[in-house]
C-alpha atoms as a PDB file:
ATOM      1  CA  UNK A   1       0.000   0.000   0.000  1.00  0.00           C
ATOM      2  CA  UNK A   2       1.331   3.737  -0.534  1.00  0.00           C
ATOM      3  CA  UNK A   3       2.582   5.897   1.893  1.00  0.00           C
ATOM      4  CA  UNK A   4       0.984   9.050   2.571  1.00  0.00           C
ATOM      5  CA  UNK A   5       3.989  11.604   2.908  1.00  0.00           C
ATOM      6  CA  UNK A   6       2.939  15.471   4.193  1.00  0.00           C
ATOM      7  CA  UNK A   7       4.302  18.460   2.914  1.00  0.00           C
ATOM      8  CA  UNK A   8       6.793  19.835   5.249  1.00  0.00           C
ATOM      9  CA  UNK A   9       5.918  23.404   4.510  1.00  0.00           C
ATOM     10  CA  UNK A  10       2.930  24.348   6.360  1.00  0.00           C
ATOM     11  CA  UNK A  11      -0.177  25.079   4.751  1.00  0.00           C
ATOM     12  CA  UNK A  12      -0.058  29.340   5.440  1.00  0.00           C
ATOM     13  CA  UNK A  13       3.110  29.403   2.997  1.00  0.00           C
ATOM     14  CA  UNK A  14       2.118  27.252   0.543  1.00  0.00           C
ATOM     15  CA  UNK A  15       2.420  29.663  -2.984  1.00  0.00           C
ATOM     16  CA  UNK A  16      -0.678  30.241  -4.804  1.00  0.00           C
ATOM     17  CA  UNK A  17       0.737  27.927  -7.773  1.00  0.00           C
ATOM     18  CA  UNK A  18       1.677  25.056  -5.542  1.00  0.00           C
ATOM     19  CA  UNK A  19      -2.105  25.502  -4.188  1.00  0.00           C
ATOM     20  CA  UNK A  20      -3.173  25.429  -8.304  1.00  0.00           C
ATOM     21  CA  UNK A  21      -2.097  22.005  -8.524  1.00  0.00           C
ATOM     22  CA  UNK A  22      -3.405  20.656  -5.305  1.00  0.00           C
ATOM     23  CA  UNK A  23      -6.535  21.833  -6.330  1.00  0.00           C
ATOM     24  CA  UNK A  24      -6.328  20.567  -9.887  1.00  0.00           C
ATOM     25  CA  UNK A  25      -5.135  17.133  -8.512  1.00  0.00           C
ATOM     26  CA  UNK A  26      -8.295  17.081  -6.123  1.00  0.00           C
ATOM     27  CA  UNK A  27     -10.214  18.036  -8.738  1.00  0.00           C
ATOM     28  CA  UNK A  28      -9.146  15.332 -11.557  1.00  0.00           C
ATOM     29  CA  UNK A  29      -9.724  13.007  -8.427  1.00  0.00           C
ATOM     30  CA  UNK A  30     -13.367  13.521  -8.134  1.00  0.00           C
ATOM     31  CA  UNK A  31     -13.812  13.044 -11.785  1.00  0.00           C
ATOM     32  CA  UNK A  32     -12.168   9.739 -12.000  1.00  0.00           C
ATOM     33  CA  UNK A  33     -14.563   8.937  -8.347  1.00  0.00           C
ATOM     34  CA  UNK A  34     -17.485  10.242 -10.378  1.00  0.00           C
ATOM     35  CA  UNK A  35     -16.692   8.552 -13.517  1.00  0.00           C
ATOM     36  CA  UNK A  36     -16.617   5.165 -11.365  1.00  0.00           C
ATOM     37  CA  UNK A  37     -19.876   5.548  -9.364  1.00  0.00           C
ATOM     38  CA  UNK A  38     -21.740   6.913 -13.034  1.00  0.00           C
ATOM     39  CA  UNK A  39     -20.375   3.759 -14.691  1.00  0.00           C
ATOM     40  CA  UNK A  40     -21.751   1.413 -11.818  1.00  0.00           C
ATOM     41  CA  UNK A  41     -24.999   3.051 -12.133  1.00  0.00           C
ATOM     42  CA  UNK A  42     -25.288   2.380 -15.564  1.00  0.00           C
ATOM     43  CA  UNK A  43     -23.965  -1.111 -15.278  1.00  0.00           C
ATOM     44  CA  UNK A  44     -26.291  -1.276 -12.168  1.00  0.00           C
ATOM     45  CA  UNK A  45     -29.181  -0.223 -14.892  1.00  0.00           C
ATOM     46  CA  UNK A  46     -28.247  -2.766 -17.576  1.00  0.00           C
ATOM     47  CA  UNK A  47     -27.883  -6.163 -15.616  1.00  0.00           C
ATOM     48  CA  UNK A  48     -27.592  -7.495 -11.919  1.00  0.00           C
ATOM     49  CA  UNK A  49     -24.496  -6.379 -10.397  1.00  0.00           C
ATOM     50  CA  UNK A  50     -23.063  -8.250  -7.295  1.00  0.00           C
ATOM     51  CA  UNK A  51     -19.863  -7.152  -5.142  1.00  0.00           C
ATOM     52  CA  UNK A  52     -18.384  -9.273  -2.323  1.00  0.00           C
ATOM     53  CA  UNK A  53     -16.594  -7.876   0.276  1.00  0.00           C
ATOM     54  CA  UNK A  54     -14.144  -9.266   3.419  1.00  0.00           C
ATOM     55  CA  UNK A  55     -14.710  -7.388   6.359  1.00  0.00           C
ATOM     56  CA  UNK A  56     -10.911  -6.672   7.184  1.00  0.00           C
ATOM     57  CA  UNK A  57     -11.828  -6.907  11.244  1.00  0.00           C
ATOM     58  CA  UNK A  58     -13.911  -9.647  11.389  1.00  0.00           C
ATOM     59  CA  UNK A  59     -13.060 -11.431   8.542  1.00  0.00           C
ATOM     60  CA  UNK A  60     -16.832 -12.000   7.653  1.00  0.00           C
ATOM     61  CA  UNK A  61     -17.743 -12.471   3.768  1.00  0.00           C
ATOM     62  CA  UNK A  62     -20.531  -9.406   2.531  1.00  0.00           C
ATOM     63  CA  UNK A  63     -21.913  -9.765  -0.538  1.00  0.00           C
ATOM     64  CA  UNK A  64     -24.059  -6.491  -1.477  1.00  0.00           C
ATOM     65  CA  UNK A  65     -26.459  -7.175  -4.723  1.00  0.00           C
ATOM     66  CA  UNK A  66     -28.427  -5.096  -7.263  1.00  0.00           C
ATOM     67  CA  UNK A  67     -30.700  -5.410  -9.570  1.00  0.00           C
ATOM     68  CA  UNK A  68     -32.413  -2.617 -11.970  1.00  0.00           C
ATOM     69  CA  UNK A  69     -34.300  -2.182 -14.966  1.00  0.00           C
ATOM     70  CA  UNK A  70     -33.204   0.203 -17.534  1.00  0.00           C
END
């Protein structure tokens, strides 16, 4: 798994271009969240959809299913 590293310059004295691309970066990360979630809906739409999770605590199998109708 990645490491999350921290800026070491505190957030008051960030530049206003540094704060561009952090901004920029968040932003191309909630289109590429939204373009997920829009393309389960419309798989969700099409045909049953079925996702099957491990709870990492308990270790317990969840399996969350949909059906729609287009």
């Amino acid at each position: 798994m990645a490491q999350k590293t921290r800026s070491k310059v505190p957030e008051e004295e960030l530049s206003a271009e540094q704060m561009k691309r952090r901004l920029d970066a968040l932003d191309q990360r909630l289109d590429a969240i939204d373009t997920m979630v829009t393309t389960l809906a419309e798989r969700m739409l099409k045909r049953p959809l079925s996702v099957t999770i491990t709870c990492p605590n308990c270790g317990r199998i969840i399996e969350i299913a949909m059906v729609g109708n287009e």
